[in-house]
Each structure stands twice: as structure tokens, then as C-alpha cells.
Protein backbone atom coordinates (compact mmCIF):
# COMPACT_ATOMS: atom_id res chain seq x y z
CA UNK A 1 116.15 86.29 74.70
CA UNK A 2 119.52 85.80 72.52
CA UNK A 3 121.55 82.42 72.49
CA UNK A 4 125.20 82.68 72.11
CA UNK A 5 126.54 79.51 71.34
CA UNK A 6 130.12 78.15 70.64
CA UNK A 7 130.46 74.63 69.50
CA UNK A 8 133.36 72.23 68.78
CA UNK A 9 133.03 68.39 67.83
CA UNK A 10 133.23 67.53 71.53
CA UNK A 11 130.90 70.11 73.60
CA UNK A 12 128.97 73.03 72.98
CA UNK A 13 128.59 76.29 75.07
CA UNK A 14 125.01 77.98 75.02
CA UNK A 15 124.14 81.35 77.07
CA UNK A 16 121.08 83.41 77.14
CA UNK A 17 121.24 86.67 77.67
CA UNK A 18 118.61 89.28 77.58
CA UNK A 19 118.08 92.17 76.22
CA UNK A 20 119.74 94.30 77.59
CA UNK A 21 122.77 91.71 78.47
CA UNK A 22 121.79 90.36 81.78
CA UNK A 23 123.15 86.63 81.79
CA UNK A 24 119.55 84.25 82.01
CA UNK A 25 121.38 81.05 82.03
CA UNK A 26 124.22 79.09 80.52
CA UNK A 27 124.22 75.66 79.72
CA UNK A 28 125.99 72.61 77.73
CA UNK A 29 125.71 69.70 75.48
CA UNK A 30 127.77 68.02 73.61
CA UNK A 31 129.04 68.79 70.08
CA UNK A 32 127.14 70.01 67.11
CA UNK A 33 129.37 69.34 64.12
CA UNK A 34 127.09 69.27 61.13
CA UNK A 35 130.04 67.96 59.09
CA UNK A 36 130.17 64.41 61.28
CA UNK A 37 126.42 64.54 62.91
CA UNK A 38 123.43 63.67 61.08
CA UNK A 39 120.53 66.46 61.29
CA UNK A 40 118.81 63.80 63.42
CA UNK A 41 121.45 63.97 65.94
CA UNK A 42 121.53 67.28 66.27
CA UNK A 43 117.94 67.95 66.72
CA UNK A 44 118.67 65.23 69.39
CA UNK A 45 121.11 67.00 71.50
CA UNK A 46 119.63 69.74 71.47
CA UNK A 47 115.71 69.60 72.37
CA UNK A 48 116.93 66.47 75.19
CA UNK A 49 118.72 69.87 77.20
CA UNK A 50 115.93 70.67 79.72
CA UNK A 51 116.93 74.60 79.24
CA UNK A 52 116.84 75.05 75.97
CA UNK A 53 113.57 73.00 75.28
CA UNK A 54 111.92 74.50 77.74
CA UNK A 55 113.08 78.42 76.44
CA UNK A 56 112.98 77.53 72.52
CA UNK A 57 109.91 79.80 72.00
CA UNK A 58 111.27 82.61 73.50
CA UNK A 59 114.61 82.94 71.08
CA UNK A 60 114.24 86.20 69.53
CA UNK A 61 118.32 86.08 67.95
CA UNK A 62 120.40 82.78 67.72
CA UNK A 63 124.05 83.45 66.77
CA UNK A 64 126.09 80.21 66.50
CA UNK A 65 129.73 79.50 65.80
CA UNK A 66 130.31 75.70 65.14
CA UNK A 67 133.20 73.49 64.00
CA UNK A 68 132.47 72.18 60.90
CA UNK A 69 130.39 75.43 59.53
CA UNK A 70 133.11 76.82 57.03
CA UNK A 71 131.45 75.83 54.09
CA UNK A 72 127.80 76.23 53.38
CA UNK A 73 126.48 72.80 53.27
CA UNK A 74 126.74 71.95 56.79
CA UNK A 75 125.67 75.80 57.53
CA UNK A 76 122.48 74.92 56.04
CA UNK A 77 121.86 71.81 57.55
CA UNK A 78 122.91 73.05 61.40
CA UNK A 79 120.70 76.47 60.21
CA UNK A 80 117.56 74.43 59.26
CA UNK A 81 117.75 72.28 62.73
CA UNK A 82 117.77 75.55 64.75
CA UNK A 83 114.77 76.67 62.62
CA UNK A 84 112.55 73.89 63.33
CA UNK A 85 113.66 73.72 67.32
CA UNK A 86 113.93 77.84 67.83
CA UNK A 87 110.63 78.91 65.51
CA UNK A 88 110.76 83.24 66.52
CA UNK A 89 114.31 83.38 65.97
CA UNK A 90 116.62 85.33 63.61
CA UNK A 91 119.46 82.34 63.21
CA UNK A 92 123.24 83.33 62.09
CA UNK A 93 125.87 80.58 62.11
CA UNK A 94 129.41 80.53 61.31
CA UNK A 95 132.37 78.90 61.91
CA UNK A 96 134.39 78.73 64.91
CA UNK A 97 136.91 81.15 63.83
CA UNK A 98 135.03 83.70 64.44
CA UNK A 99 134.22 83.17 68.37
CA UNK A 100 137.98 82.61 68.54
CA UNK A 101 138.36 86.15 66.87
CA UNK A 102 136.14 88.00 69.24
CA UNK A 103 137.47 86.25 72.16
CA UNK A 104 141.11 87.02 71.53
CA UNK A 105 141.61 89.81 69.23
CA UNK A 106 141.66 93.23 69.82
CA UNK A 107 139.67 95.42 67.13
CA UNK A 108 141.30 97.36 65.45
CA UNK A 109 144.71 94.99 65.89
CA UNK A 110 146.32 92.73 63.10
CA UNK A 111 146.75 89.32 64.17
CA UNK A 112 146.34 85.54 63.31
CA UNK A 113 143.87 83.54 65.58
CA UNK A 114 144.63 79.73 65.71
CA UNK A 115 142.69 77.10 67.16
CA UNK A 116 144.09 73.75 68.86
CA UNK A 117 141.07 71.76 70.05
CA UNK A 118 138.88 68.77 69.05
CA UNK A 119 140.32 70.29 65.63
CA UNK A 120 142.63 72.58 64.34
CA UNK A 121 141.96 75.94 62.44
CA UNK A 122 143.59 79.39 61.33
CA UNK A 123 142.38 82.97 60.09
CA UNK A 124 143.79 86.08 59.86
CA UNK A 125 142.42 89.11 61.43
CA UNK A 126 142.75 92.43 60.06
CA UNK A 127 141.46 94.26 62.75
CA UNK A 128 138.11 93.86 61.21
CA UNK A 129 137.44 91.64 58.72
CA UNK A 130 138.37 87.92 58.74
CA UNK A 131 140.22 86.37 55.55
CA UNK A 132 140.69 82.94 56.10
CA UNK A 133 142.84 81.61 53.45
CA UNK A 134 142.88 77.83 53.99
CA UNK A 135 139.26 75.88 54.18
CA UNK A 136 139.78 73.46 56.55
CA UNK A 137 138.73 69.64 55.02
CA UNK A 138 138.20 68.26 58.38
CA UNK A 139 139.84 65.58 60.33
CA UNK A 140 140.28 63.04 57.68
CA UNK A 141 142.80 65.55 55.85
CA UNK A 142 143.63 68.44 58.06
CA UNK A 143 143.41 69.51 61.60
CA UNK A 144 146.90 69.23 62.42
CA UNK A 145 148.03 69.48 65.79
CA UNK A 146 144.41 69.09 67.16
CA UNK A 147 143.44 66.38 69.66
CA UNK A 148 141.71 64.28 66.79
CA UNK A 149 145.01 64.31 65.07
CA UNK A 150 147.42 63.42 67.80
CA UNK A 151 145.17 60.98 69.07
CA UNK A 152 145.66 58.95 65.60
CA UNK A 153 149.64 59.87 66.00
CA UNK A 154 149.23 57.65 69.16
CA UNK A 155 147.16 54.62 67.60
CA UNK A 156 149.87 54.36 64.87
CA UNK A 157 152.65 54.80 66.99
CA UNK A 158 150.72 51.19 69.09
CA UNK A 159 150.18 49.75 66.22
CA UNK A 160 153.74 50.22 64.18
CA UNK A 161 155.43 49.02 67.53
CA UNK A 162 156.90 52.80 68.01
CA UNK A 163 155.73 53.22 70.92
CA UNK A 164 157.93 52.37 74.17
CA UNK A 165 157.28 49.48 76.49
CA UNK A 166 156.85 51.91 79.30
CA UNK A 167 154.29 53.75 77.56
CA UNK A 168 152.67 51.02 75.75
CA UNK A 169 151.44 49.16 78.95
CA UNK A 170 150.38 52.47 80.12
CA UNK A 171 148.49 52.72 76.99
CA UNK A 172 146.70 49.56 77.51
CA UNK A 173 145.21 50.18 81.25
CA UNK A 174 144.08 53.30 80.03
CA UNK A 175 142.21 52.67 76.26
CA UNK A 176 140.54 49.63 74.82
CA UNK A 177 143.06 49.31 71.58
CA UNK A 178 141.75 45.90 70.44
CA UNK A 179 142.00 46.55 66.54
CA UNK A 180 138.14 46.11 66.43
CA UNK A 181 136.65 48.51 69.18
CA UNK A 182 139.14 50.94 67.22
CA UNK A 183 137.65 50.26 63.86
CA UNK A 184 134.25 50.50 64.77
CA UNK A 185 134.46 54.04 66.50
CA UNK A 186 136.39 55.08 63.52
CA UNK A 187 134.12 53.77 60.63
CA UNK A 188 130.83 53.30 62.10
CA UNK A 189 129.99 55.55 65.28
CA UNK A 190 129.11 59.12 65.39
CA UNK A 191 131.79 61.58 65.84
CA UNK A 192 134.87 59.68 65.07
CA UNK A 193 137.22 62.78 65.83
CA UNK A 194 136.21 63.05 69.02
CA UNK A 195 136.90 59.64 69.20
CA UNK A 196 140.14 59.89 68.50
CA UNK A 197 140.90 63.16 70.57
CA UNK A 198 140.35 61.35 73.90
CA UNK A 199 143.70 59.27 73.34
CA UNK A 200 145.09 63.00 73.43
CA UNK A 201 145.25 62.85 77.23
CA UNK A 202 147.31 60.32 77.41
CA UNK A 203 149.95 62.34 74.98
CA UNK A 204 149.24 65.43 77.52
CA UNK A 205 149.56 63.87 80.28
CA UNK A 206 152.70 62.01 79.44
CA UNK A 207 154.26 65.22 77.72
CA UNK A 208 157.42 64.87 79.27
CA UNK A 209 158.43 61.76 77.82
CA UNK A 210 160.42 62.68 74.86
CA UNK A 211 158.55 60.12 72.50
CA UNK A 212 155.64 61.90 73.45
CA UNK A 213 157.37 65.54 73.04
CA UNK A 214 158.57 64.55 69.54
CA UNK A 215 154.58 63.59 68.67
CA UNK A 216 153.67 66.87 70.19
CA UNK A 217 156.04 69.23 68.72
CA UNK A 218 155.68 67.50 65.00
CA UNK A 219 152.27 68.21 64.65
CA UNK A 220 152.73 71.50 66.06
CA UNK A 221 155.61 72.49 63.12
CA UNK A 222 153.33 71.15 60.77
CA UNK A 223 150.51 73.49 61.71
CA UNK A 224 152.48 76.46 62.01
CA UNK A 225 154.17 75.62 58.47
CA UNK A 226 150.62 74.74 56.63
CA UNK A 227 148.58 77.62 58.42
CA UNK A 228 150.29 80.56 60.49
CA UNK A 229 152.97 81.00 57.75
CA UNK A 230 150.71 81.32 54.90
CA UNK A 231 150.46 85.17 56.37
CA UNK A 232 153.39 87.26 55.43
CA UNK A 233 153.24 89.19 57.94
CA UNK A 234 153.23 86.39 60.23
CA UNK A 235 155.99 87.47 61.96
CA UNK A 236 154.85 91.37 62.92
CA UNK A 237 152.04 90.55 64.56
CA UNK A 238 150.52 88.33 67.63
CA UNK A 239 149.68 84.84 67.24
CA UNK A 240 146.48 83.90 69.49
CA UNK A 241 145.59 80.56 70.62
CA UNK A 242 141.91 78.96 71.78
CA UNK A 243 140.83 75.58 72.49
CA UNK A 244 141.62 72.79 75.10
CA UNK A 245 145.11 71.34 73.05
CA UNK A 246 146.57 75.13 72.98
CA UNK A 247 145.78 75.13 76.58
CA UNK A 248 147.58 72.23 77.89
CA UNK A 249 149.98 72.96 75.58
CA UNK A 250 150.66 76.48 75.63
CA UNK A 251 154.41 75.91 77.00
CA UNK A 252 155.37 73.79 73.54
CA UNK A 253 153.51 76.26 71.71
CA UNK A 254 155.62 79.32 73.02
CA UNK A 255 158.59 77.86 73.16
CA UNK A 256 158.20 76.69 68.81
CA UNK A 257 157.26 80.33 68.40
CA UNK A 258 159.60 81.93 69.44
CA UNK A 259 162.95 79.94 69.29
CA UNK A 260 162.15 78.10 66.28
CA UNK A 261 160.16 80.27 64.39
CA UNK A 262 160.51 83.86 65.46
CA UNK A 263 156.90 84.51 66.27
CA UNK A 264 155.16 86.03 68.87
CA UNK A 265 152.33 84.25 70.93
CA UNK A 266 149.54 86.42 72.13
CA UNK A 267 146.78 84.91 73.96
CA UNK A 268 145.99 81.40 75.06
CA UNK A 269 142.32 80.87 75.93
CA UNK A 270 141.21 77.53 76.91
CA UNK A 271 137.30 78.16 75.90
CA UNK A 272 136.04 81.30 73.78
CA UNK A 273 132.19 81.82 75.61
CA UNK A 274 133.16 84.16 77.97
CA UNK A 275 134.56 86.63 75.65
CA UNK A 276 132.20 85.51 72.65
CA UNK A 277 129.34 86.77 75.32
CA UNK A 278 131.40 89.54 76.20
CA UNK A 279 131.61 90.83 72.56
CA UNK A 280 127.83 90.31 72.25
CA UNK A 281 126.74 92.01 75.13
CA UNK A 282 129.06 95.23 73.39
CA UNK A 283 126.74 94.33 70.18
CA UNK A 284 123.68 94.83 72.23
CA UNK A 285 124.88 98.36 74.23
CA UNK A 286 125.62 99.95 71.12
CA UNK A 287 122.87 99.21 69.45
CA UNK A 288 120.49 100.38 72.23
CA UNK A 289 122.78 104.17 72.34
């Protein structure tokens, strides 16, 4: 049996497939970022899924591509989890820009993968090989245009008193924003971006509102400047798009490409598992010829 797995901060995506590629089951927990999660934690999440505690044994090839797994720390600590939980299998993990790769990109094409989720990331794709120029530092720093960072372009917009009187009350029915129920999922709780990517709905949900389309379109030029035009050839070749922000946002994203910056969106894919198992399933045909 081989588990494909994509994981953000939020949720994670597992499938086993056989052999020779039949689909066993899929399944879901939540996120497995080894950069926010203690190795306790993840352990945790995984062995309470019924599924996968009851099928660990019989995991012959684990291939995982997490958030937070571009540097090697956190790629040894996820790796060393799996090993205790899965004991027969071969484990490889890497970061999430690679799932977003194989479910976007055409081999053999040129073209810059981005993704707009939980948090934000960029590579370029050479039609083979991945360079990935900027290592991402993680919410605190980076992950512009992501859901963790608009939700804390929300809070601040509360708390300065930018925020609108028509959207503020509609801010209060929906969030607790007492300063310390913020604080304490911030500085003390597990998974503090994904925290602060739930306010995102609101943003997406009141899009329209042109406070709420300046918030959105600001973090959007400031992840295109920082990441997609770090490429000089930015502006030959497609721009694709994964996660559940480039999704709901797709429209904003387009219309920035193209008017503003000249660039050319390819695809927008909500969730990379289907074509992650896709390109595995090609893995396993070709190796069996």
C-alpha cells in the first residue's frame, strides 16, 4: 500500500493506493505543520484517524508534501513521526510546492506555481526540476496574501478603528475579538496561522466591499512583487495557482495579472490530491513497463 499525502496548516489529504494504482481509501485530518506542531501533536492526529491506524503496518511507500517542510529541521521531525507510526515504510517528505507542481504543471512546460492557502508560497518550474528561490520564513514574516495573513490585515484594521461601522458590527457577530481570546490563540495555542486564516472568510465573503477589495488586492501586489517577479521570465510563461485563497479569489487574481501586471494566469486548483494521486499513479505504471 502507498500513502499520498498533501498537507497544509489547516487539513491534510491522505490516499492509499495500491500497487498497481487502484484507489483503497482516502481520508483526512487536520494539519501537519511540523514548523507550528509539536512531534507530540502530530503523532496525535495521526494514529487518532481510524484508517490510518488501523493500515499503518501495511505502508510499503509514504510520500508526503507538507507546509512547513522547506527546510530540513521540520523534515526531520515530521520524517521521524511517520517512522515510528508507519514501521515497513520507505518515507519521502517535501514541501508543498511540489504537490502544487505535479498538480498544475505540465512536464516538460516552464511555469511558476504559486500557492494562496493557509499560507503563501512560490517556485519555479522548469519543466522538470524545481528552483525555488525564496525560503519561505513562515507566517510570522512571510506568507503574503495567504489566509493567515489577511486574517491579521482584518484584526488590525478592528483594532486601528479602520474598519467601517458596517463591517465592524458584522465583524463582531461573527468572531470573538475580545483583545484576550485573540492573544491567547496567537501566543499560546497550537497552530496560530490557522487561527488567524479563519477571519479570512469574513474578507471573502465580504469581497465586494471596497475596504475589503483594497485588503485583498494589497496583499495580492505584494506577493506577486516579493515572489512571481523574482523570475525573469515571469512574464513568458503561465502563472498557476493552488490552495483555498487562490480559489475564492481567482477573479482578483486574474484581473492583477493581467491588467496590472501583464501576466498570464494558468490554472487555479482549489486542492492538489487529485492530481498529486494522479501523478503518482503515472509513477507507479511506468515503473511496472
Amino acid at each position: 500500500m502507498i500513502l499520498v499525502v498533501d498537507s497544509g496548516s489547516t487539513k491534510t489529504d491522505w490516499f492509499a493506493i495500491s500497487d498497481t494504482g487502484e484507489v483503497l481509501f482516502s481520508t483526512q485530518t487536520l494539519g501537519l505543520n511540523p514548523q507550528v506542531l509539536s512531534s507530540e501533536i502530530l503523532t496525535e492526529r495521526i494514529i487518532n484517524n481510524y484508517d490510518l491506524n488501523q493500515n499503518r503496518e501495511s505502508v510499503s511507500h509514504l510520500y508526503f508534501y507538507g507546509a512547513g517542510c522547506g527546510i530540513s529541521s521540520p523534515q526531520d521531525r515530521i520524517r521521524k513521526v511517520f517512522e515510528k507510526i508507519f514501521t515497513q515504510a520507505e518515507i519521502s517528505v517535501k514541501e508543498d510546492t511540489y504537490a502544487a507542481v505535479y498538480a498544475t504543471a505540465k512536464p516538460g512546460t516552464p511555469s511558476i506555481v504559486c500557492i494562496l492557502g493557509t499560507g503563501s508560497n512560490c517556485t519555479y518550474f522548469d519543466g522538470k526540476e524545481i528552483d525555488q528561490r525564496v525560503i519561505s520564513l513562515g507566517y510570522v514574516l512571510m506568507d503574503e496574501a495567504s489566509g493567515n495573513f489577511y486574517g491579521k490585515q482584518l484584526i488590525r484594521s478592528y483594532y486601528f478603528n479602520e474598519m467601517p461601522l458596517d463591517l465592524r458590527k458584522s465583524f463582531e457577530e461573527e468572531y470573538q475579538l475580545d483583545a484576550d481570546t485573540i492573544k491567547e490563540n496567537i501566543y499560546r495555542k497550537e497552530n496560530p496561522n490557522t487561527y488567524l486564516a479563519t477571519f479570512a472568510k469574513f474578507m471573502i465573503e465580504h469581497r465586494s466591499h471596497p475596504v475589503m477589495k483594497n485588503i485583498i488586492r494589497g496583499g495580492l501586489r505584494r506577493f506577486i512583487a516579493h515572489q512571481i517577479l523574482q523570475f525573469e521570465d515571469a512574464k513568458q510563461i503561465p502563472i498557476h495557482f493552488v490552495g483555498s485563497i487562490s480559489h475564492f479569489l481567482q477573479d482578483d487574481i486574474k484581473e492583477i495579472l493581467t491588467t496590472e501586471y501583464q501576466l498570464n494566469i494558468g490554472n487555479v486548483v482549489k486542492r492538489p490530491i487529485d492530481g498529486l494521486v494522479n501523478y503518482h499513479k503515472k509513477q507507479l505504471e511506468n515503473s511496472s513497463q
